[in-house]
Protein backbone atom coordinates (compact mmCIF):
# COMPACT_ATOMS: atom_id res chain seq x y z
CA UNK A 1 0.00 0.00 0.00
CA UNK A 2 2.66 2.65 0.72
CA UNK A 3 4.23 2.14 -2.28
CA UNK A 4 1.05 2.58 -4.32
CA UNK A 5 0.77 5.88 -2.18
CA UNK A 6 4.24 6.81 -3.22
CA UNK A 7 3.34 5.96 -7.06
CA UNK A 8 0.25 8.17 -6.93
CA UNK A 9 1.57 10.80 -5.20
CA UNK A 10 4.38 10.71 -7.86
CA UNK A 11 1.90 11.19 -10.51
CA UNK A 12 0.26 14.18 -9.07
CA UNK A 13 3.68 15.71 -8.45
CA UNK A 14 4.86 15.07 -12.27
CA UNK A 15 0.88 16.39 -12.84
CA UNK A 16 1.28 19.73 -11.03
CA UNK A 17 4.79 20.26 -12.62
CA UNK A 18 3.81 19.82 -16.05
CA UNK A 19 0.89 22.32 -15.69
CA UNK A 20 3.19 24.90 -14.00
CA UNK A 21 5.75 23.96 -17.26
CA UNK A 22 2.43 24.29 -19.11
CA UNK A 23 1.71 28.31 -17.71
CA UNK A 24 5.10 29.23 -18.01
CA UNK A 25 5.36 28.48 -21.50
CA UNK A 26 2.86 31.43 -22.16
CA UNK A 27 4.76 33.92 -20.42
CA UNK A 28 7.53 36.37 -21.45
CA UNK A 29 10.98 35.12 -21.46
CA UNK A 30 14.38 37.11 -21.86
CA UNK A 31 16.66 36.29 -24.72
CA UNK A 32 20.08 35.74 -23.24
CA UNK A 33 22.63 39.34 -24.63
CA UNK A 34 19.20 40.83 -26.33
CA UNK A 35 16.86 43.49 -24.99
CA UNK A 36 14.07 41.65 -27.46
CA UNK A 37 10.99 39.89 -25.29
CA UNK A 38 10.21 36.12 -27.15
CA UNK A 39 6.76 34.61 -26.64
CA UNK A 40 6.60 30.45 -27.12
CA UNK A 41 5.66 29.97 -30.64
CA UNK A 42 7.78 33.04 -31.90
CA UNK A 43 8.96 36.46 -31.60
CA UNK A 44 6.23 39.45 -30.82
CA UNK A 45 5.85 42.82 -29.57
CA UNK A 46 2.41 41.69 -27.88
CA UNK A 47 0.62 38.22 -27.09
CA UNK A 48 -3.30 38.31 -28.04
CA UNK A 49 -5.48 36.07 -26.89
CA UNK A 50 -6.13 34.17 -30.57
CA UNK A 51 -2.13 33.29 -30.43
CA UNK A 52 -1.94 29.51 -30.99
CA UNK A 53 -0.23 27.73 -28.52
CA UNK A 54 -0.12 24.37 -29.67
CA UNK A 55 2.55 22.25 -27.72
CA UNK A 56 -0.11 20.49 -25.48
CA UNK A 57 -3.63 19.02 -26.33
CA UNK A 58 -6.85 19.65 -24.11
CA UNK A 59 -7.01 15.51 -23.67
CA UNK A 60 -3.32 16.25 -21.76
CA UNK A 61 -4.22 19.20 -20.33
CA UNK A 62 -6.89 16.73 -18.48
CA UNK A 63 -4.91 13.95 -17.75
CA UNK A 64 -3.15 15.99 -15.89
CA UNK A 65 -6.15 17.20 -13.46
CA UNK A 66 -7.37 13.79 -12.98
CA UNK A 67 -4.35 12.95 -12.11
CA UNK A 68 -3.82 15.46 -9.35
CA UNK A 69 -8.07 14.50 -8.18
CA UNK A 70 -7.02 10.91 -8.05
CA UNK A 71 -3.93 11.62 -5.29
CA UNK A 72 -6.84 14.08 -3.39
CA UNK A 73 -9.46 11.61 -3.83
CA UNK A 74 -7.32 8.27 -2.46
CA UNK A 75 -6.15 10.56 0.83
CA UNK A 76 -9.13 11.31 1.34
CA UNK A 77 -10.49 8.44 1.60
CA UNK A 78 -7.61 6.92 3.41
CA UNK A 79 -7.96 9.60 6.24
CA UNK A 80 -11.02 10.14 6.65
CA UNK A 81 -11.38 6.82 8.61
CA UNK A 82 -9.20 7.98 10.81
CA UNK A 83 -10.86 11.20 11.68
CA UNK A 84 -13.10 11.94 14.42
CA UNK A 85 -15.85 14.09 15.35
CA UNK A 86 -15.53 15.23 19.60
CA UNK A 87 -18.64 15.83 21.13
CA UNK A 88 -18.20 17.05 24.89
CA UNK A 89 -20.18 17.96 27.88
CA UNK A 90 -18.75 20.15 30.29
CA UNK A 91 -20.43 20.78 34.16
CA UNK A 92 -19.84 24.86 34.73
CA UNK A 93 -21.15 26.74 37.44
CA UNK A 94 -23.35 29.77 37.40
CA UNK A 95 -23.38 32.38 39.94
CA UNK A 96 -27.11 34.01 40.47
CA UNK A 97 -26.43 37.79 40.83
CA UNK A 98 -30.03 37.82 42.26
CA UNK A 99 -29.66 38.31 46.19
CA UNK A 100 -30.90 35.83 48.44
CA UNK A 101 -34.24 36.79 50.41
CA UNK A 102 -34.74 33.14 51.65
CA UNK A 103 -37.77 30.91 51.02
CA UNK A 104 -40.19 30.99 49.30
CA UNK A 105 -39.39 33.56 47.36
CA UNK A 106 -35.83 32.27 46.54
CA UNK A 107 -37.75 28.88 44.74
CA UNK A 108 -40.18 31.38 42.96
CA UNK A 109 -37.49 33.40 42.15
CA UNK A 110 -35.14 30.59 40.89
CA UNK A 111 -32.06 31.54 42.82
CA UNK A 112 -31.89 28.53 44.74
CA UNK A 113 -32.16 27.72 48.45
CA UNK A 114 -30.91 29.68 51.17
CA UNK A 115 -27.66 31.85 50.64
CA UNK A 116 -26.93 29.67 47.88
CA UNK A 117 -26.89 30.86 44.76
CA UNK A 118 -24.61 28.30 42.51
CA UNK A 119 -25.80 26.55 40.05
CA UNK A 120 -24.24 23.81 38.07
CA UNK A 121 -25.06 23.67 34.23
CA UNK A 122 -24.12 21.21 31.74
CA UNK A 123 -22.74 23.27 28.18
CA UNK A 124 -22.30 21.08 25.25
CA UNK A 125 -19.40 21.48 22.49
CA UNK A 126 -17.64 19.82 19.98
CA UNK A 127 -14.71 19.69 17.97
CA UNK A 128 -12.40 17.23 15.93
CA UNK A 129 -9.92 14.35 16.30
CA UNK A 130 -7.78 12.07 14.75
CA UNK A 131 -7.06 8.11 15.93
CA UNK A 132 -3.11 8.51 16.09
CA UNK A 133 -2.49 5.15 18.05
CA UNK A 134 -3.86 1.80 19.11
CA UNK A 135 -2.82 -0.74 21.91
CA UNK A 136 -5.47 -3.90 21.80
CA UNK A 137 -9.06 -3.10 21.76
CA UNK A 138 -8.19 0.82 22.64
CA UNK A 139 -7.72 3.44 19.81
CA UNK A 140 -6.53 7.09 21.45
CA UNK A 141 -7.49 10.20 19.51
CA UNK A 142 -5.57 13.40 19.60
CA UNK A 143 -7.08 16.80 19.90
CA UNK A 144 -6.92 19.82 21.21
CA UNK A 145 -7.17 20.92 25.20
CA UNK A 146 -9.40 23.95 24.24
CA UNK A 147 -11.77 20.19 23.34
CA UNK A 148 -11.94 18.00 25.63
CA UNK A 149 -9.54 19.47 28.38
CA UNK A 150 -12.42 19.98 30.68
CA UNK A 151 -15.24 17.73 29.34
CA UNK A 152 -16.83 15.76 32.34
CA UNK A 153 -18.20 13.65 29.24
CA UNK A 154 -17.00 12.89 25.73
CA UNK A 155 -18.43 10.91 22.87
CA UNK A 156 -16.36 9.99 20.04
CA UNK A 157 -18.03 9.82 16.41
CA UNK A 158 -16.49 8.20 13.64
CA UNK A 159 -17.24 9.06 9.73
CA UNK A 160 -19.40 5.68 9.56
CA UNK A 161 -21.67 7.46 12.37
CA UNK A 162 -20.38 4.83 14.93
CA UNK A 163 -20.25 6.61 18.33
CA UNK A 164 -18.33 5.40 21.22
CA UNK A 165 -17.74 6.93 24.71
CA UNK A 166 -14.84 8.30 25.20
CA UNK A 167 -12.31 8.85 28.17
CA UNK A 168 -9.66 12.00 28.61
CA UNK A 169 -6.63 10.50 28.90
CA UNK A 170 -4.26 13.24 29.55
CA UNK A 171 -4.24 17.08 28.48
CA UNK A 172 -1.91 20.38 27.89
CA UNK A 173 -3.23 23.98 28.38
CA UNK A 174 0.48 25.18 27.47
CA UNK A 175 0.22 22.90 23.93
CA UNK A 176 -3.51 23.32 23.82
CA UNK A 177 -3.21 19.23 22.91
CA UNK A 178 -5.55 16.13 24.72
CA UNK A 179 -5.43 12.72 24.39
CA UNK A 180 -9.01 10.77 24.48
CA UNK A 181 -9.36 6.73 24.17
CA UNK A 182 -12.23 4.59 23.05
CA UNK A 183 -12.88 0.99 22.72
CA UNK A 184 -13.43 -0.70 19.99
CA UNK A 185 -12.84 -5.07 19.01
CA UNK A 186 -13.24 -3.51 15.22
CA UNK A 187 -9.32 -3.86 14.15
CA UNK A 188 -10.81 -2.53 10.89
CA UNK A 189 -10.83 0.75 12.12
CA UNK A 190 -7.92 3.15 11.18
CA UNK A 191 -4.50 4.09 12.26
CA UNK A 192 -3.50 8.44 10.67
CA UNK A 193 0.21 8.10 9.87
CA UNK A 194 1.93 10.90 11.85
CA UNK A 195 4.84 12.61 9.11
CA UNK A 196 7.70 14.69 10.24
CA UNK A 197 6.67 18.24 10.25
CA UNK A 198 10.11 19.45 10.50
CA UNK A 199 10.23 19.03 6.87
CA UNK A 200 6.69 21.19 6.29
CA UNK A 201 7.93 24.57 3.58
CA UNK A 202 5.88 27.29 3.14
CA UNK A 203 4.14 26.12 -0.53
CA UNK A 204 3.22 23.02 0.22
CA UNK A 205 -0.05 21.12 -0.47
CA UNK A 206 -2.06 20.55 2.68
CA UNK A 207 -5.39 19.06 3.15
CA UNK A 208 -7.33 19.76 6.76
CA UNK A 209 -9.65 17.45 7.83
CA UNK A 210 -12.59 17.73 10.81
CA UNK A 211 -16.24 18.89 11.42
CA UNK A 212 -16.44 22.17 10.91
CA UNK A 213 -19.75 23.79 12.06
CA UNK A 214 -21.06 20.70 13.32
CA UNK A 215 -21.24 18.82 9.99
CA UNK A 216 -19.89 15.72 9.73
CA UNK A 217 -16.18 15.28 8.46
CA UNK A 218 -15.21 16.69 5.40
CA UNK A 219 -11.67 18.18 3.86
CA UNK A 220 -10.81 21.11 2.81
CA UNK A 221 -7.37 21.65 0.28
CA UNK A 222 -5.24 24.79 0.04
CA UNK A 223 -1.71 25.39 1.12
CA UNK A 224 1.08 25.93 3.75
CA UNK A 225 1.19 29.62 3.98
CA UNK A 226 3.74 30.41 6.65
CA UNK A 227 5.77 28.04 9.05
CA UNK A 228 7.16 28.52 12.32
CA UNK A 229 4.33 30.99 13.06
CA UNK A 230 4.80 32.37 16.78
CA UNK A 231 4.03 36.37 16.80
CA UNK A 232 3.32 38.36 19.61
CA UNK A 233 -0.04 37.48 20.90
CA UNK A 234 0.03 33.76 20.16
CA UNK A 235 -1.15 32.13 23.87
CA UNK A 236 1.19 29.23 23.79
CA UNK A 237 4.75 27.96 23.04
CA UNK A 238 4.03 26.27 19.70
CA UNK A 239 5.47 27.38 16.57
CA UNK A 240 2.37 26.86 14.40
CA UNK A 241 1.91 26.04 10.64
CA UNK A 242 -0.14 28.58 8.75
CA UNK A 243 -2.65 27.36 6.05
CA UNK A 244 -4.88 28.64 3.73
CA UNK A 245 -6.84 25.83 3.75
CA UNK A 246 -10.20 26.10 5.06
CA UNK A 247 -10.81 26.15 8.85
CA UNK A 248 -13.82 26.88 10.80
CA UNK A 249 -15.15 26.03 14.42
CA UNK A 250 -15.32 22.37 14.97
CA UNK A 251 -12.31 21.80 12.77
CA UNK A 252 -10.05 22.67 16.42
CA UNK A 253 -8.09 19.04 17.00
CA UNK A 254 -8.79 17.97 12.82
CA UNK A 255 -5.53 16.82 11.47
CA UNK A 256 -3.49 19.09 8.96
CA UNK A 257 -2.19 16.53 5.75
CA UNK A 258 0.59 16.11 3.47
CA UNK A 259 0.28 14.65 -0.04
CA UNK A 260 1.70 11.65 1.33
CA UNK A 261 -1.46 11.05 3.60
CA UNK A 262 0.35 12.12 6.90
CA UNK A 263 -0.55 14.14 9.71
CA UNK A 264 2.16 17.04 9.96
CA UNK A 265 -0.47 19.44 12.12
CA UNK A 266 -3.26 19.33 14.41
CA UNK A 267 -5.38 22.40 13.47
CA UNK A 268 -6.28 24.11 16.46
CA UNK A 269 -7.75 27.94 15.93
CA UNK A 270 -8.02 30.61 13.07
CA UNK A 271 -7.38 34.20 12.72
CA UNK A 272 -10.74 35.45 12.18
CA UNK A 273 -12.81 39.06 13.16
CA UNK A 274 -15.89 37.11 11.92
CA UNK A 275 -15.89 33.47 13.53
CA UNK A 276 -15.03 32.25 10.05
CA UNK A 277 -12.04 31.36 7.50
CA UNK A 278 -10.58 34.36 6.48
CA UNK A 279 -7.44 32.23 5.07
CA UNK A 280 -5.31 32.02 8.40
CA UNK A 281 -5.74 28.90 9.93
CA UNK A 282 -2.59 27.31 12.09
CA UNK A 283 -2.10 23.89 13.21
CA UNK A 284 0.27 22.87 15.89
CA UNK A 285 3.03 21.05 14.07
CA UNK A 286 3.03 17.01 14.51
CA UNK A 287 6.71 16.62 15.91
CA UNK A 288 5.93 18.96 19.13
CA UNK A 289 2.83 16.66 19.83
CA UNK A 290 4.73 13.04 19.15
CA UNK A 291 6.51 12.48 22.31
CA UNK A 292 3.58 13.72 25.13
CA UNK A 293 1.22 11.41 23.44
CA UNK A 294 3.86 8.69 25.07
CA UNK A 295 3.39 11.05 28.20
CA UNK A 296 -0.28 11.19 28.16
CA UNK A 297 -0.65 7.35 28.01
CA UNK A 298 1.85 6.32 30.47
CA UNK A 299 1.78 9.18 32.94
CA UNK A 300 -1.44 10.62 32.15
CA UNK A 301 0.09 14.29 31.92
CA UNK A 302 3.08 15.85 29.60
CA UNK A 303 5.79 16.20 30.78
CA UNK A 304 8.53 19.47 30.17
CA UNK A 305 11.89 19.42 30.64
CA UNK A 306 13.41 22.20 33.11
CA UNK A 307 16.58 23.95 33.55
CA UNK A 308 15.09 27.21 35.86
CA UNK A 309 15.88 30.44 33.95
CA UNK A 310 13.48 32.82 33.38
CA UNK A 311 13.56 34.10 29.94
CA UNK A 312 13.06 37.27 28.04
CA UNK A 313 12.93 38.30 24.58
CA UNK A 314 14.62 41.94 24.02
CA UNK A 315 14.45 45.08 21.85
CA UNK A 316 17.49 45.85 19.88
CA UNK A 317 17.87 48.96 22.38
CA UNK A 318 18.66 46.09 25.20
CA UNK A 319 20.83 43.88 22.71
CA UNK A 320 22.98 46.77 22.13
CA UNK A 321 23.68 48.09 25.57
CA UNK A 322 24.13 44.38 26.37
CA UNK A 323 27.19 44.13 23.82
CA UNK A 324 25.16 41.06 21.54
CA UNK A 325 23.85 41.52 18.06
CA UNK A 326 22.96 38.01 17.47
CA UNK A 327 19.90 36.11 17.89
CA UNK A 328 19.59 34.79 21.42
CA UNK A 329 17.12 34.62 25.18
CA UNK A 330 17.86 36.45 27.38
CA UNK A 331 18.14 34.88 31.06
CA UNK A 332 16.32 37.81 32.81
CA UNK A 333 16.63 35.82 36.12
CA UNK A 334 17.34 32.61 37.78
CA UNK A 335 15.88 30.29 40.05
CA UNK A 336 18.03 29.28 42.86
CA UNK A 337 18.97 25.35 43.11
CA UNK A 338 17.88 25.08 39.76
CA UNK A 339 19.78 23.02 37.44
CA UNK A 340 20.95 26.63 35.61
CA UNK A 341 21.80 27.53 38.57
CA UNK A 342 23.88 24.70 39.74
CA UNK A 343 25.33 24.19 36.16
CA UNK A 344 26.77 28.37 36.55
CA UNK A 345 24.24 30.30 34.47
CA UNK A 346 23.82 33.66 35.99
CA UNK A 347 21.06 36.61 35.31
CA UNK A 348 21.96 38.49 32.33
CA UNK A 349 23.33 35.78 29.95
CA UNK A 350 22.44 35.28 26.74
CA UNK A 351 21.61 31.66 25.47
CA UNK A 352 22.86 31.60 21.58
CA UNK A 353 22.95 27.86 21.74
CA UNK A 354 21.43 24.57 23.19
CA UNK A 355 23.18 21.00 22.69
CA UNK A 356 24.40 22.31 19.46
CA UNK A 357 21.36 23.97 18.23
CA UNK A 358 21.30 27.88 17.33
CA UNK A 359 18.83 29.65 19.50
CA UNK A 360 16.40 31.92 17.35
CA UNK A 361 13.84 32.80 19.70
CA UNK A 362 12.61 32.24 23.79
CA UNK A 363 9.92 30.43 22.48
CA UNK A 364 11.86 27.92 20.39
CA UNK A 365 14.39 27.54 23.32
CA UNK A 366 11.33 26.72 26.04
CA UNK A 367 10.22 24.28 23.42
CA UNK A 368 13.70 22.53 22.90
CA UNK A 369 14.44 22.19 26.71
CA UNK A 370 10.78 21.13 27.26
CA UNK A 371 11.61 18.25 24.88
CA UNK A 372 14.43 17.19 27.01
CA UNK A 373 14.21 14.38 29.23
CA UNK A 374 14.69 14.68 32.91
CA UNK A 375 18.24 13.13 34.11
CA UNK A 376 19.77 14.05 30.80
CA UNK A 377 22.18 16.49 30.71
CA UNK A 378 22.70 19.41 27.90
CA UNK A 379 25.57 21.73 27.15
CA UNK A 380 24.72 24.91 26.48
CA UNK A 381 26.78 28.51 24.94
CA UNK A 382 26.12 32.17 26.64
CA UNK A 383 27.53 35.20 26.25
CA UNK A 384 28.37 36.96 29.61
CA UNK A 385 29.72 40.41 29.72
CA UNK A 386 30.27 40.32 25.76
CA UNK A 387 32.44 37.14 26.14
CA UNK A 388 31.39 33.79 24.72
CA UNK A 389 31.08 31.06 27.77
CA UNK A 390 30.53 27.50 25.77
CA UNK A 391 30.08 23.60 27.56
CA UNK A 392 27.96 24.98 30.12
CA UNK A 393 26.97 21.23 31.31
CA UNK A 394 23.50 21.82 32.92
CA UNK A 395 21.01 18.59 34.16
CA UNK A 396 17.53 18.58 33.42
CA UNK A 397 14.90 18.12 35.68
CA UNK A 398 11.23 17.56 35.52
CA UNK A 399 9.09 20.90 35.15
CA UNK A 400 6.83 21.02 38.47
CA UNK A 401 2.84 21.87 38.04
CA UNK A 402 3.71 24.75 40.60
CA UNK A 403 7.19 26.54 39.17
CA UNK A 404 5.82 29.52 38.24
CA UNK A 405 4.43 30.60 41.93
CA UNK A 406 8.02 30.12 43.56
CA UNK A 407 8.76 33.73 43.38
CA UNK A 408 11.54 33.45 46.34
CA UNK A 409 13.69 31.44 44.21
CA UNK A 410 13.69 34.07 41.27
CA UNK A 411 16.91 35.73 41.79
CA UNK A 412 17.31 38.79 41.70
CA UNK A 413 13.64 38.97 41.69
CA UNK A 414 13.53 41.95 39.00
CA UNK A 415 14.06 42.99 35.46
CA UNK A 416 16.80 45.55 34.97
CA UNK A 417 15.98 47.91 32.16
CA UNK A 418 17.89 50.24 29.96
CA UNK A 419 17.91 53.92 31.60
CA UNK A 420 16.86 55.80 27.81
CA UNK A 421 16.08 59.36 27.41
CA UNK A 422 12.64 58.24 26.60
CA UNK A 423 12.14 56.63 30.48
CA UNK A 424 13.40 59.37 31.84
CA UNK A 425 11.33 61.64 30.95
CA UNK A 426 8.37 59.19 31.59
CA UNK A 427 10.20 59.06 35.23
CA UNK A 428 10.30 62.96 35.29
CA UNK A 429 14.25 63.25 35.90
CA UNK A 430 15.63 65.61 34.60
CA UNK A 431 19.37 64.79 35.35
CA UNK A 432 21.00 64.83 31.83
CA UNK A 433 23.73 62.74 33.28
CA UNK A 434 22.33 60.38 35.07
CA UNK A 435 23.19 56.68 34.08
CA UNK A 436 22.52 53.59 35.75
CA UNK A 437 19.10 50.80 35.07
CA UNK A 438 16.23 51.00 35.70
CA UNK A 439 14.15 48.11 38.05
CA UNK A 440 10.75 46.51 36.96
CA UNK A 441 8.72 43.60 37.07
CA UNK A 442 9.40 42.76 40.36
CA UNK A 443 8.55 39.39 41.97
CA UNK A 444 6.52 39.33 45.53
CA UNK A 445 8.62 37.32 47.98
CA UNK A 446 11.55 37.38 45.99
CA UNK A 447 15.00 39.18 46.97
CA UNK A 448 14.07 42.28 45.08
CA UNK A 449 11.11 42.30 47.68
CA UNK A 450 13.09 41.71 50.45
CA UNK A 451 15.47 44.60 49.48
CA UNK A 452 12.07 46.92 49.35
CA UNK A 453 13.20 47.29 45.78
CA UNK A 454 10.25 49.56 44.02
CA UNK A 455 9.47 49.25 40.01
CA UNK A 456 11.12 52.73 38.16
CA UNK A 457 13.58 52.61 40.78
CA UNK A 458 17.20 53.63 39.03
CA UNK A 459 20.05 51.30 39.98
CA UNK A 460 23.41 52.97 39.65
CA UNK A 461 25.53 50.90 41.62
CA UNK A 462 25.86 47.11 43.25
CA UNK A 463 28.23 46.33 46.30
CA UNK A 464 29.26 49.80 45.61
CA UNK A 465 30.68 49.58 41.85
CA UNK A 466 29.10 52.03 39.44
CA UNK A 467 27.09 50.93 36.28
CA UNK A 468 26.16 52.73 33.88
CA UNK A 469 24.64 50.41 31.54
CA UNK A 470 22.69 46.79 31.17
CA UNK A 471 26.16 45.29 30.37
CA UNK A 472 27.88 46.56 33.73
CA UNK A 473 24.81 46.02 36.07
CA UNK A 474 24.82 42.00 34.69
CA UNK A 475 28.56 42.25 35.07
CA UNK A 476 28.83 43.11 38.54
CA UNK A 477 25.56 41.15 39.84
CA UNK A 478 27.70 37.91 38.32
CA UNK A 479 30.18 38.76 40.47
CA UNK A 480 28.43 39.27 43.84
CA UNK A 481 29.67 36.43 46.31
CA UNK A 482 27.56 35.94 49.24
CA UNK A 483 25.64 39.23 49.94
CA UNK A 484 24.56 42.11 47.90
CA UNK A 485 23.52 45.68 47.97
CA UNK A 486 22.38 48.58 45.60
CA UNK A 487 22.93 52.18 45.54
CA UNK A 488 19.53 53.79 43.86
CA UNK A 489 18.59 57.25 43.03
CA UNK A 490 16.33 58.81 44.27
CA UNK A 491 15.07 62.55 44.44
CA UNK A 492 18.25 64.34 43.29
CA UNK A 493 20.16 61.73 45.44
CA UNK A 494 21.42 58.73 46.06
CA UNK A 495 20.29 55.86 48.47
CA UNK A 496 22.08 52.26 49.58
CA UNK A 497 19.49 49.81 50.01
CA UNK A 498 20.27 46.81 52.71
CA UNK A 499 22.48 44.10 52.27
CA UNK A 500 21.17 40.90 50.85
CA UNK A 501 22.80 37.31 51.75
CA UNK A 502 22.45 33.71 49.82
């Protein structure tokens, strides 16, 4: 079977090349040392419409269609199978904003007995799947969280109107992915091939698959428009696929195909002012799914990888007064005992490179340590003070459900900021000469707190050295053994905070 796949998508590939050889053939070419414009079929100042072009025959020109509708037409009905329709019942609580007055005239107002005015509801939903795996009698579907995350009950459709109940198996709000089983003794039933989605270009034929708008499954064709989509905005670490191809509500955990058959997304929202298609569809690419569906099923969660850095993407205004040009995270702050931590990595270095891999963007680097497994070790590159640290040896640990609430272990606890002309006169200071950082962000319980540290606060010393820029402050907060203090301006003059110990 897969190499009857392979032979058919060969013919559609050799179909949609010929046509584009076909187009091309019409259009103006330059004649190699002349300033003269050629047209196939001879030499003109203008092409009209009645020009013969006679170097392919309409019987050809159709061969070449069907061709192209027969590769559609056989994944189609190879997937289809395979794809789900999610139906799911979530129990929400309602609030009465009706004040009590007690009985009867709570039950005749309907705001239920006594002080009580919480009411659970049942709110229906549904979305798409695809069966990605089986292990004896149970098939697990993949979806989205934004699904059946939360679903106190699920029913699984497939396209022969079979319906099954369903079970969450695991689920991701930071992948927006879920993992649902079902049992079934039909080993009929259909297995999607998952592709490799690190090989997705922008260009390439897709096909996405689902129930949009509550009908049953159906496909829609178009192609990849973007990849390794992650703009400002985007509410979780993936680095989506963009495709034209159709997708509407109730396509959300539908799988995104190749013209091999294989999954290489899991579509999962649209960019839309209307509710609708507009064109901008994403899907979270298959490879950042393949290893938590192993998770899901043998823990019953995902599982992230964790080296305790907090990390910040910065303007070029920050790059420059930190002495880097390249792309890069910035480690804004550290948690203590953290594998970083223990491995050497201190606030203010910027990761350029993880286990060999350039680092483009925070996102991408949260993703590629999330994919590490705990126990392993990585070696990682900074640059510190504009000098290039490499074979930082750090060991991964588990990410804990809980991390992001241990403020006390953030150290320093705050965000140093360039001191610009522009912040100072948002800061009203009018000291032309003044140089230093400038604190934000500050964490509650963390050393910045302790230190009664305030956000637009202007550092312009630590443990007594001056610093004038975002390179210096990093610099000498590296280099602070044991305790630390701050000198901060303030009013026209200068303060020195209390000394800090770890």
């Amino acid at each position: 079977m897969k190499k009857w796949t392979k032979c058919i998508v060969g013919v559609a590939s050799v179909a949609v090349l010929a046509f584009a050889l076909v187009s091309l053939s019409c259009g103006k070419t330059k004649v190699s040392g002349s300033a003269e414009t050629t047209f196939a079929g001879g030499t003109a100042g203008t092409a009209y419409a009645e020009t013969p072009r006679n170097n392919y025959s309409p019987e050809q020109a159709l061969s070449i269609v069907e061709a192209l509708q027969t590769s559609f037409r056989y994944i189609t009905d190879t997937m289809l199978p395979a794809v789900v329709e999610v139906d799911v019942t979530e129990t929400k609580t309602y609030t009465n904003p009706m004040p009590s007055f007690g009985w009867p005239f709570d039950e005749l107002l309907g705001n239920g007995s006594g002080s009580n005015n919480s009411k659970e509801y049942e709110s229906k939903g549904l979305g798409s799947g695809v069966i990605v795996r089986r292990s004896g009698n149970i098939l697990y579907v993949l979806t989205n969280n934004h699904v059946a995350g939360a679903a106190s009950k699920i029913s699984v459709k497939l396209n022969d109107g079979r319906e099954f109940e369903g079970k969450l198996v695991g689920a991701d709000s930071r992948m927006d992915i879920a993992l649902v089983s079902f049992e079934s003794e039909d080993k009929e039933i259909p297995v999607a091939k998952l592709g490799d989605s690190d090989e997705v270009r922008a260009g390439d034929i897709c096909l996405a698959f689902g129930a949009p708008l509550g009908y049953r499954q159906s496909v829609t064709q178009g192609i990849v428009s973007a990849v390794e989509r992650n703009e400002p905005g985007m509410s979780n670490i993936n680095d989506f696929i963009q495709t034209d191809a159709a997708i509407n509500q109730g396509n959300s955990g539908g799988p995104l195909v190749n013209i091999y058959g294989e999954v290489i997304g899991i579509n999962t929202w649209i960019a839309s002012q209307s509710g609708g298609s507009q064109g901008l569809g994403f899907a979270i690419p298959i490879n950042n799914i393949k290893s938590t569906i192993d998770s899901f099923i043998s823990k019953g969660k995902a599982t992230y990888g964790w080296i305790g850095v907090s990390l910040l993407d910065v303007t070029d205004d920050f790059k420059k007064e930190l002495g880097v040009s390249e792309a890069g995270a910035f480690a804004a702050e550290v948690f203590t005992d953290s594998p970083a931590y223990k491995a050497g990595i201190k606030p203010g270095d910027y990761i350029i490179e993880l286990n060999g891999k350039s680092v483009k963007t925070v996102n991408q680097l949260i993703r590629d340590v999330g994919s590490l497994e705990a126990g392993k070790t990585a070696k990682c590159t900074v640059i510190r003070g504009g000098e290039k640290v490499s074979n930082i040896v750090i060991k991964i640990e588990e990410r804990a459900e809980d991390v992001d609430s241990k403020n006390n272990k953030l150290w320093p606890g705050f965000i140093a900021t360039p001191l610009t002309e522009d912040v100072k006169k948002s800061l009203k200071i009018n000291d032309k000469k003044l140089e230093g950082v400038v604190i934000s962000n500050i964490e509650s319980k963390s050393p910045a707190a302790a230190l009664r540290l305030q956000n637009g606060d202007i550092i312009t010393a630590v443990n007594g050295v001056k610093v004038r820029n975002i390179k210096e402050f990093y610099k000498e907060l590296a280099a602070a053994k044991n305790s630390i203090n701050f000198d901060l301006y303030s009013n026209g003059g200068t303060i020195t905070t209390g000394t800090f110990k770890f």
